[in-house]
Protein backbone atom coordinates (compact mmCIF):
# COMPACT_ATOMS: atom_id res chain seq x y z
CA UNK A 1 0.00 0.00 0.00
CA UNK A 2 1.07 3.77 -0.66
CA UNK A 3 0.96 5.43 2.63
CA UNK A 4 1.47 9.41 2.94
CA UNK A 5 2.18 10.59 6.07
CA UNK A 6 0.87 14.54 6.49
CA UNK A 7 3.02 15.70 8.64
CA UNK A 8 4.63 19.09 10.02
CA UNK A 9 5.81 21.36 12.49
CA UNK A 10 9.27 21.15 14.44
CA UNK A 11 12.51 18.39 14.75
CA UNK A 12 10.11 16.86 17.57
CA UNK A 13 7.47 16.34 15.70
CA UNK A 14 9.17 14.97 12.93
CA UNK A 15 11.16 12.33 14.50
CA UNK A 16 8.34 10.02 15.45
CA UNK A 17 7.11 10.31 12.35
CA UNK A 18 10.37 8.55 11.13
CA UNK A 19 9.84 6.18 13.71
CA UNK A 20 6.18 5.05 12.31
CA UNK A 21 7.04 5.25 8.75
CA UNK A 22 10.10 3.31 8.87
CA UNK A 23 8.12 0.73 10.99
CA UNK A 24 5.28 0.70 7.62
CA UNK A 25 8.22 0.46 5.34
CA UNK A 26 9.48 -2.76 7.18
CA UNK A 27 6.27 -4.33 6.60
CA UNK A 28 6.47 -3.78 3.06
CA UNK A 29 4.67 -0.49 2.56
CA UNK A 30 5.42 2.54 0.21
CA UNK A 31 5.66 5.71 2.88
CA UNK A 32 5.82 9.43 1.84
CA UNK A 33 6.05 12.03 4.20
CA UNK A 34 5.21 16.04 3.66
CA UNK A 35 7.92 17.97 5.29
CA UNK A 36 9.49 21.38 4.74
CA UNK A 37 12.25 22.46 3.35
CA UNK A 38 14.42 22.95 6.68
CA UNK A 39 14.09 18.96 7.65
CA UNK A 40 13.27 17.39 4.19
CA UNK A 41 16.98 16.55 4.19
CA UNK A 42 16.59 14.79 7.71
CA UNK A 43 13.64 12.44 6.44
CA UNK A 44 15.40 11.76 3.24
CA UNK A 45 18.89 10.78 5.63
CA UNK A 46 16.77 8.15 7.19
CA UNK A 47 15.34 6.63 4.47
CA UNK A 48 11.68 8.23 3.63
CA UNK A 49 10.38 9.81 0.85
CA UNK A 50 9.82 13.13 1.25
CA UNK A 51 7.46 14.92 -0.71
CA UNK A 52 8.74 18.64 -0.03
CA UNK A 53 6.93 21.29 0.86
CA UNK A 54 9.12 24.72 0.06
CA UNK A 55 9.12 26.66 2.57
CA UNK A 56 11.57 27.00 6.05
CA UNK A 57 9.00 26.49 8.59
CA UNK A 58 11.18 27.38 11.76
CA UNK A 59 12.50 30.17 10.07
CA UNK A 60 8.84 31.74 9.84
CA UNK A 61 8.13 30.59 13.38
CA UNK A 62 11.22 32.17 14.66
CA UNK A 63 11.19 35.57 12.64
CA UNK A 64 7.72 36.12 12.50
CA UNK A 65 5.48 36.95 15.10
CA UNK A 66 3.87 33.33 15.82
CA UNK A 67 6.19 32.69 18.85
CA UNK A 68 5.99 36.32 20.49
CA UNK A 69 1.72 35.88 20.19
CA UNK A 70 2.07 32.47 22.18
CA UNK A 71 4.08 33.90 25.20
CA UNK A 72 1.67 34.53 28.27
CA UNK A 73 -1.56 33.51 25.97
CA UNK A 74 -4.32 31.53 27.01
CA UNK A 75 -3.69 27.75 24.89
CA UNK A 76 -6.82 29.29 22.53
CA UNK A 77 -4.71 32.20 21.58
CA UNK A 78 -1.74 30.17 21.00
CA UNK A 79 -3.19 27.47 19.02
CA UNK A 80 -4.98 30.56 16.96
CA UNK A 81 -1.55 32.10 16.95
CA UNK A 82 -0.22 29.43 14.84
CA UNK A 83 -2.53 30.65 12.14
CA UNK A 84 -0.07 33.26 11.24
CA UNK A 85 2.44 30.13 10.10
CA UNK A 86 -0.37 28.54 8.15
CA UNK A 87 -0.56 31.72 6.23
CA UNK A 88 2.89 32.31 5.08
CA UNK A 89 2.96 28.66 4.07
CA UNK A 90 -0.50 28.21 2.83
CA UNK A 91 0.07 28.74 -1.21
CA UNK A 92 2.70 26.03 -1.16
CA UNK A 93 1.08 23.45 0.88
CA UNK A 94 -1.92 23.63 -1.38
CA UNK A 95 0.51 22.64 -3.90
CA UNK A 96 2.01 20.38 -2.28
CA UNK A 97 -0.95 18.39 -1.28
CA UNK A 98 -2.51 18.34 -4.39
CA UNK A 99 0.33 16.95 -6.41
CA UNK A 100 0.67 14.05 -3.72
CA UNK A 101 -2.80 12.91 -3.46
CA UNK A 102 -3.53 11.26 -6.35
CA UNK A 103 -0.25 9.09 -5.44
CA UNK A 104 -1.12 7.65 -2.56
CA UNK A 105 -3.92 4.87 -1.55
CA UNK A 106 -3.75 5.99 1.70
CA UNK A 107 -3.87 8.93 4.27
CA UNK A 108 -2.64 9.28 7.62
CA UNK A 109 -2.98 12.85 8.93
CA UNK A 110 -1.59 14.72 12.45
CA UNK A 111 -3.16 17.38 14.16
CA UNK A 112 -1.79 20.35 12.32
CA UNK A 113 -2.97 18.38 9.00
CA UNK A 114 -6.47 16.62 9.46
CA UNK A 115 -8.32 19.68 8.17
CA UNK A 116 -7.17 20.03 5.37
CA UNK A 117 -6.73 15.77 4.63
CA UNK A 118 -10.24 16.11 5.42
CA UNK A 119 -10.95 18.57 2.92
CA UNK A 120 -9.28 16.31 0.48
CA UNK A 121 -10.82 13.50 0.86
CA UNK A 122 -14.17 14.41 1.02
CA UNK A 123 -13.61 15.60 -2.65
CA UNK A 124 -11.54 12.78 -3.66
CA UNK A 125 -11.82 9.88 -0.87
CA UNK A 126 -8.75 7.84 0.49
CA UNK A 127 -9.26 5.83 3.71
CA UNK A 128 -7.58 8.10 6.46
CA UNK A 129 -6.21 7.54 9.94
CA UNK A 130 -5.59 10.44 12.45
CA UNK A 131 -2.44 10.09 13.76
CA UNK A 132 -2.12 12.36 17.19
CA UNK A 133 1.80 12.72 18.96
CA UNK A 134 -0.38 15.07 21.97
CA UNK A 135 -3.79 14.72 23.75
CA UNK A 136 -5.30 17.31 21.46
CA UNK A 137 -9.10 16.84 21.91
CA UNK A 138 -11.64 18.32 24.53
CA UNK A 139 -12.24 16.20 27.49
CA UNK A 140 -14.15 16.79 30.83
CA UNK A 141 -10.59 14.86 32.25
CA UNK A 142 -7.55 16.47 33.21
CA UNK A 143 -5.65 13.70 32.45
CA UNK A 144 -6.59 13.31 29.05
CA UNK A 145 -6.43 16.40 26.73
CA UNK A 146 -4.10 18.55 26.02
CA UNK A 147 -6.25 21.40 26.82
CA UNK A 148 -7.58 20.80 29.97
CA UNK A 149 -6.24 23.43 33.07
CA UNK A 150 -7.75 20.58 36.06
CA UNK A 151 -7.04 17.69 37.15
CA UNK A 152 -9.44 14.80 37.91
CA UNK A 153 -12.60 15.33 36.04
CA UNK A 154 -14.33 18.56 35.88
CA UNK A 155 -16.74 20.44 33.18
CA UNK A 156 -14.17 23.17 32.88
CA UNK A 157 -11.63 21.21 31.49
CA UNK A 158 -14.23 20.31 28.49
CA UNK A 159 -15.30 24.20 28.31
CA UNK A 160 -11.48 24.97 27.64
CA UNK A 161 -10.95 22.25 25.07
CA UNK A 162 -13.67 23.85 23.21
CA UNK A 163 -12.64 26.96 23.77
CA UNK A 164 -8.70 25.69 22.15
CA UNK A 165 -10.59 23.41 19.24
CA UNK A 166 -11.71 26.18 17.42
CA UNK A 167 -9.05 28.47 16.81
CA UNK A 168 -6.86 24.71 16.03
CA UNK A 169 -9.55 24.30 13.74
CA UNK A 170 -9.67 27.61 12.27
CA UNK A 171 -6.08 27.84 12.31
CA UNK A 172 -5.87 25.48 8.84
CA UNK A 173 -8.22 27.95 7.16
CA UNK A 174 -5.21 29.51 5.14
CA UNK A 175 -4.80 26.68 3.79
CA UNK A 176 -8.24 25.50 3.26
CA UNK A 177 -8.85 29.02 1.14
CA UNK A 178 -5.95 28.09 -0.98
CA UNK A 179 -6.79 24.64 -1.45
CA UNK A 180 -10.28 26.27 -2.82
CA UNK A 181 -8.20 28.37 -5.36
CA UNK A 182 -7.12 24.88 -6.63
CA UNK A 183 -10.76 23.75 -7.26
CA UNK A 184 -11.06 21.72 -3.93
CA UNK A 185 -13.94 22.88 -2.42
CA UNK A 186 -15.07 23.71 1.06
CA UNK A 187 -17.12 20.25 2.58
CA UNK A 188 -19.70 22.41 4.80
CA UNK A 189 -19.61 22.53 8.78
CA UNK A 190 -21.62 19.69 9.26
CA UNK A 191 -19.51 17.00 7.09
CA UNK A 192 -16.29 18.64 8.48
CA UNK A 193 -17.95 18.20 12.40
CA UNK A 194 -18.92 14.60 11.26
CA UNK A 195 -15.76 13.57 9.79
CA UNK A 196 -13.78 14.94 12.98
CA UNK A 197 -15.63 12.48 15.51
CA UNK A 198 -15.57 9.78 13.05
CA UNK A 199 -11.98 8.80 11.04
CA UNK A 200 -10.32 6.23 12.69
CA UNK A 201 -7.97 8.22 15.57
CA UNK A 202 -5.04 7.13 17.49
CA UNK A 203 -2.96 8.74 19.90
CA UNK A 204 0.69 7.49 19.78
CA UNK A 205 2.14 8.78 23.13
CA UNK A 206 2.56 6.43 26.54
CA UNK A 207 -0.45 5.69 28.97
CA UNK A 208 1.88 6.17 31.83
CA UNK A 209 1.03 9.87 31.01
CA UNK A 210 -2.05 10.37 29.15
CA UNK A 211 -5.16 8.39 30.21
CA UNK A 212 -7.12 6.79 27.92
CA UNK A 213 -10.63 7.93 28.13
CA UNK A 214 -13.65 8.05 25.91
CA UNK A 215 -13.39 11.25 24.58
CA UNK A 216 -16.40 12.45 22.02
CA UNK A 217 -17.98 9.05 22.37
CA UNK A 218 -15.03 6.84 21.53
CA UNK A 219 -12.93 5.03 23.26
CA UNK A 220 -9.30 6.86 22.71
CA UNK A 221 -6.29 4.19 22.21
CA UNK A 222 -2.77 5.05 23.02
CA UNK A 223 -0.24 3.25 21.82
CA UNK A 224 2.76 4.32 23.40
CA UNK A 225 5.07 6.85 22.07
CA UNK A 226 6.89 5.84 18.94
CA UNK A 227 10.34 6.31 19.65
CA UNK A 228 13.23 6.45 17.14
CA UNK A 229 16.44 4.98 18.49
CA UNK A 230 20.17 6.06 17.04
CA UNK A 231 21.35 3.83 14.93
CA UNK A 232 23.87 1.67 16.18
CA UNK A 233 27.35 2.83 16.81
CA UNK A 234 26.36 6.10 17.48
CA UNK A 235 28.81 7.65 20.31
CA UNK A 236 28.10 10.95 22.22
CA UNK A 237 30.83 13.94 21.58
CA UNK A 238 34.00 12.91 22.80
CA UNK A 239 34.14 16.80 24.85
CA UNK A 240 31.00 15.24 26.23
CA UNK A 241 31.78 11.93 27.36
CA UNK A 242 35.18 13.80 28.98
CA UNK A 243 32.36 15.79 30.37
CA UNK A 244 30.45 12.77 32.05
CA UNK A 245 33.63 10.86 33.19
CA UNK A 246 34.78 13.93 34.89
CA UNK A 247 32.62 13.98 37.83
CA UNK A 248 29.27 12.55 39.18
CA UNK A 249 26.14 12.63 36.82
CA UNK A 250 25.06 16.25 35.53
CA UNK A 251 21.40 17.48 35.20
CA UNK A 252 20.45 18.72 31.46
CA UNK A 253 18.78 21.75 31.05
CA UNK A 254 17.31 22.48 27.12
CA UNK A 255 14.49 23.95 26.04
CA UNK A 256 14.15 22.94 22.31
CA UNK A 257 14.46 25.80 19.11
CA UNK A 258 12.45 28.77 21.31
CA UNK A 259 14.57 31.81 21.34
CA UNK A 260 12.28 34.33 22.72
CA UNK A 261 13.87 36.34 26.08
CA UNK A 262 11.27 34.45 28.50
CA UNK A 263 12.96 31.10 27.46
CA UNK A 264 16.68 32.43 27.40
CA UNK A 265 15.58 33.95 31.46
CA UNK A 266 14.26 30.43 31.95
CA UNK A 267 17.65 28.67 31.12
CA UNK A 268 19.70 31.13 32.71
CA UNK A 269 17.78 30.33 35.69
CA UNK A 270 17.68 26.44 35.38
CA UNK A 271 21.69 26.64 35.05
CA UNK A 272 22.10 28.72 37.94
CA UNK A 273 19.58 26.97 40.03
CA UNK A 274 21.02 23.94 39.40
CA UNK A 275 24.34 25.14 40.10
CA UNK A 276 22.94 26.17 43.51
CA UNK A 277 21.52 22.76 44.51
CA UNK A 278 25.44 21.67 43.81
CA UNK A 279 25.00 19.89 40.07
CA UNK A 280 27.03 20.24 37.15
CA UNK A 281 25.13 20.96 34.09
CA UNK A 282 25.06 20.36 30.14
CA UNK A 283 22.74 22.64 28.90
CA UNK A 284 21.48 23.13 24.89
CA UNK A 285 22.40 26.07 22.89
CA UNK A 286 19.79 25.87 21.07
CA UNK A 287 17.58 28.38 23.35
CA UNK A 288 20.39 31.16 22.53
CA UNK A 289 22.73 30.47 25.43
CA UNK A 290 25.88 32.42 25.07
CA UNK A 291 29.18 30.56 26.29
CA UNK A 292 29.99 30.52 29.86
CA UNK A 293 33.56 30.10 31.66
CA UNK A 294 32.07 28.05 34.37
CA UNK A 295 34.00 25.10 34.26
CA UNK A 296 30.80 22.95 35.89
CA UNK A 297 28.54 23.96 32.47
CA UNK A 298 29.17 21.99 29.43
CA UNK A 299 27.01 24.11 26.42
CA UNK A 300 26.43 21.74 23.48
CA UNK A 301 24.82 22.08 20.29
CA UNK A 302 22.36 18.99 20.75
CA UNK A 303 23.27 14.75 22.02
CA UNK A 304 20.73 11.99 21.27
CA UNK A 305 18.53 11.94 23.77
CA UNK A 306 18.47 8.47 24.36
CA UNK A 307 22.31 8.05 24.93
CA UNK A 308 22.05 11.36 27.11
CA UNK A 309 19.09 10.94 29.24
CA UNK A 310 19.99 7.67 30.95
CA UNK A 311 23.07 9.03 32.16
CA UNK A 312 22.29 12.60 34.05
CA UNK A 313 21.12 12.82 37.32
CA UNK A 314 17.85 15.14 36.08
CA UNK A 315 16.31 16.72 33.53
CA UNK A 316 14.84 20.02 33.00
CA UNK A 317 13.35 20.83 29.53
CA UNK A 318 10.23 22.66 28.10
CA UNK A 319 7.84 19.60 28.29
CA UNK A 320 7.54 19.15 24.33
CA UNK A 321 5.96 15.70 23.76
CA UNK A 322 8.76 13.91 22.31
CA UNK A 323 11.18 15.57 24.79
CA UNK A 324 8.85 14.05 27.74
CA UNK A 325 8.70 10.84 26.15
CA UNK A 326 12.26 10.26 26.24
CA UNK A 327 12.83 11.57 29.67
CA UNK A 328 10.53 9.55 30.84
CA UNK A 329 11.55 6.33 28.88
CA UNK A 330 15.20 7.21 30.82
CA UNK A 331 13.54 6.82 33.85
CA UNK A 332 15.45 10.44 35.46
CA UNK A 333 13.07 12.50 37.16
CA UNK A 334 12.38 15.74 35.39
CA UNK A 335 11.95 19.54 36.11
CA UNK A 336 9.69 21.04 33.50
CA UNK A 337 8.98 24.57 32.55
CA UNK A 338 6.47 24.69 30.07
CA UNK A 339 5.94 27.51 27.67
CA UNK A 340 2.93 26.72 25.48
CA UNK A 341 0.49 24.83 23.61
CA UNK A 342 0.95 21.47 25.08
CA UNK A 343 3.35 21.59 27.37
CA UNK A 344 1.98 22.90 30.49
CA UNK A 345 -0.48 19.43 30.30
CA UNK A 346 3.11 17.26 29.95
CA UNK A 347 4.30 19.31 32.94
CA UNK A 348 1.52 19.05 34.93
CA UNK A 349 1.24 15.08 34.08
CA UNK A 350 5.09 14.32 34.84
CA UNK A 351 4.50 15.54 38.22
CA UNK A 352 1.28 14.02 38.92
CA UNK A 353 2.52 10.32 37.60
CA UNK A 354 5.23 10.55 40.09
CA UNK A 355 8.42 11.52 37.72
CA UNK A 356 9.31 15.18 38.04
CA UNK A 357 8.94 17.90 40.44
CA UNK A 358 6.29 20.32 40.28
CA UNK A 359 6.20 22.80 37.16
CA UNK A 360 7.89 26.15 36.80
CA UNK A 361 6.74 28.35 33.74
CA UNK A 362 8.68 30.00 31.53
CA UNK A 363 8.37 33.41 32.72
CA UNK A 364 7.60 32.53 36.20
CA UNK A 365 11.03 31.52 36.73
CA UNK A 366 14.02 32.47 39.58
CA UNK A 367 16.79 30.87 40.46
CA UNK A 368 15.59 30.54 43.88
CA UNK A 369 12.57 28.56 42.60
CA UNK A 370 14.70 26.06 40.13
CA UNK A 371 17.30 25.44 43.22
CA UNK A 372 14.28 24.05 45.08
CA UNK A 373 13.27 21.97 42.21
CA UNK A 374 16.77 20.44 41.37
CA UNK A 375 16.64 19.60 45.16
CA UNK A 376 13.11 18.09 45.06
CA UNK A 377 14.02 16.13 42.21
CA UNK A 378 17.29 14.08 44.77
CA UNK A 379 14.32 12.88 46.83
CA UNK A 380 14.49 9.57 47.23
CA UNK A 381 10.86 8.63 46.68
CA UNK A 382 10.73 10.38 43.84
CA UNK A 383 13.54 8.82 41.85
CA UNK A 384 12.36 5.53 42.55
CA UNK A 385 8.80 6.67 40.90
CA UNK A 386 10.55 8.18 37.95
CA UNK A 387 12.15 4.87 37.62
CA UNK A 388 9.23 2.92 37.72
CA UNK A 389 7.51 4.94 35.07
CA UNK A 390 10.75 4.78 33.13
CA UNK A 391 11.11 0.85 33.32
CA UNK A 392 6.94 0.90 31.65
CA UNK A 393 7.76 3.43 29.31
CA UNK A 394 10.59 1.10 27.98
CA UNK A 395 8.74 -1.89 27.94
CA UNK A 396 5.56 0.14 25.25
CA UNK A 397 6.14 -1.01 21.48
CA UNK A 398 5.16 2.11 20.32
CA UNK A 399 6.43 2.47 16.96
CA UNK A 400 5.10 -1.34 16.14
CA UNK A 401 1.25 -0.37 18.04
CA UNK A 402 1.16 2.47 15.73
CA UNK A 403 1.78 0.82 12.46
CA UNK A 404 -0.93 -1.84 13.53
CA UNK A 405 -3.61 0.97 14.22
CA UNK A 406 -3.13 2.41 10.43
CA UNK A 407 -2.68 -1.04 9.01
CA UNK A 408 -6.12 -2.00 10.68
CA UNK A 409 -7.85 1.46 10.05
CA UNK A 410 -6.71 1.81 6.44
CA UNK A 411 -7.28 -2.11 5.60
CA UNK A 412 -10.94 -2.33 6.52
């Protein structure tokens, strides 16, 4: 079967996309993934198809206005906020959908794609599977959607997920216009509604976190989160194994692409907090961390995750999905200071499940408050739970559940 993947946003969201599609090709499946420009190159180095869309997403994220809109939003403004991207990328997605559809025998869509796969295939149909990396539908739980602000069950939390679902919805409209221009029309309200509650949907992230739950009168699967290993004989930076050896296990402090000033404050504080509670620390550049002279801070450009992880004493990070997925799979207990969309729900789920210390937001940060969380996070109690949840994590198939959801979705 030919299988396109619809897929988009950042590194994280790409890579277990890899995962799944390299999982489909091993089972003897044609697999072609959308991605743009800035990581076609890394789907192509592992093996995938690519069927490019031209345009430097991050690059628009990062010098537009998308990631200043998000910072102290509600998650409805955010989600809406993302609109912006859609916009500057709308003519050539159009075009890049279109060309690839007639290709394929098969659809499996994510949730910055499923409107417009939707719109698609209700003019030309392809069986289609909805393939979600986040909890990102309304639910009266708090442990179950992405855009709930309570735990345990409460009509609030289903309020604000409706609240977030329509600008996410509306956010694809862009793209939906231009889609038009191509002579694929609009499907009215009432077919799109329908054919949101009822495509086959999947969420590929670990039950150790998100809860499955009937969730607009189905019953939600999760089939743990599909993680993509480095290939074998990959080695860490020789500066940072010297690193390592060199003294007792470090705590890793990253925060992903974001480059605004709250997030640069944030890591500035989770180095010097750490620093306070007595840990060394390799922290990411990525965030737009100058060098330091401290000879206790190692500043790298990025390390696999899952050679890094298992080997630092904790973890502080921005609570991106994949990010908590492999922390947790390490089994280190985690400080997490969530900035937006759905990363205050992975914060406030990490500490809940037992495997990190209670959240600090970006831009509610001090170096007071990290100290104290670097020092909750030696509590013995609490690294035996973060193990525990670790040692489940591990033991999920998640890359081999998700092919057998699409297989069984886009076979019957």
């Amino acid at each position: 079967m030919r299988v396109a993947i619809l897929a988009g946003g950042s590194r994280g969201d790409y890579q277990p996309v890899i995962a799944v599609g390299r999982e489909l090709q091993s089972r003897g499946h044609h697999v072609g993934v959308t991605a743009s420009t800035d990581y076609a190159p890394h789907l192509r180095a592992a093996g995938l198809e690519v069927e490019e869309i031209h345009a430097d997403a991050m690059r628009i994220y990062r010098e537009g206005t998308v990631a200043e809109r998000m910072a102290g939003a509600s998650i409805g403004r955010q989600v809406g906020a993302l609109r912006h991207q859609a916009e500057a990328m709308a003519p050539e997605l159009a075009r890049a959908l279109i060309d690839l559809w007639p290709r394929y025998d098969a659809v499996v869509s994510t949730a910055l794609t499923f409107p417009w796969a939707g719109q698609l295939a209700a003019h030309d149909p392809r069986p289609q599977v909805l393939m979600l990396f986040v909890p990102a539908l309304p639910s009266v739980w708090g442990d179950a959607s992405m855009f709930a602000t309570r735990p345990g069950r409460s009509a609030r939390n289903l309020v604000d997920g409706l609240r977030g679902l329509g600008p996410g919805m509306a956010m694809g409209s862009p793209v939906t216009d231009a889609l038009a221009e191509h002579g694929v029309p609009r499907g009215p309200r009432l077919r799109a509604a329908r054919h949101t509650l009822t495509v086959p949907a999947f969420i590929a992230h670990t039950p150790r976190l998100i809860t499955p739950r009937r969730v607009s009168g189905r019953q939600i699967v999760l089939t743990g989160y599909p993680f993509r290993d480095s290939p074998p004989g990959t080695t860490l930076d020789a500066a940072l194994e010297g690193f390592l050896a060199d003294g007792p296990p470090p705590v890793y402090a990253g925060f992903g692409s974001q480059s605004l000033e709250q997030t640069r404050e944030a890591l500035r504080h989770t180095i010097e907090g750490a620093l306070a509670a007595g840990h060394r620390v390799v922290a990411l550049r990525g965030t737009g961390l100058a060098e330091t002279s401290d000879e206790r801070v190692l500043v790298v450009d990025g390390a696999p995750h899952d050679l890094l992880f298992p080997r630092v004493a904790a973890i502080a990070h921005h609570g991106g999905a994949g990010t908590t997925a492999e922390a947790l799979r390490s089994g280190r207990p985690q400080v997490v200071l969530p900035f937006a969309l759905d990363q205050p729900f992975f914060a406030r789920r990490v500490h809940e499940v037992g495997a990190g210390a209670a959240p600090v937001p970006v831009g509610r940060t001090s170096v007071e408050a990290l100290r104290r969380s670097f020092e909750a996070t030696e509590d013995p109690a609490l690294r035996r739970s973060a193990a525990l949840v670790g040692d489940r994590v591990r033991a999920e198939r998640g890359a081999a559940a998700a092919a057998d959801r699409i297989e069984a979705a886009l076979t019957t």
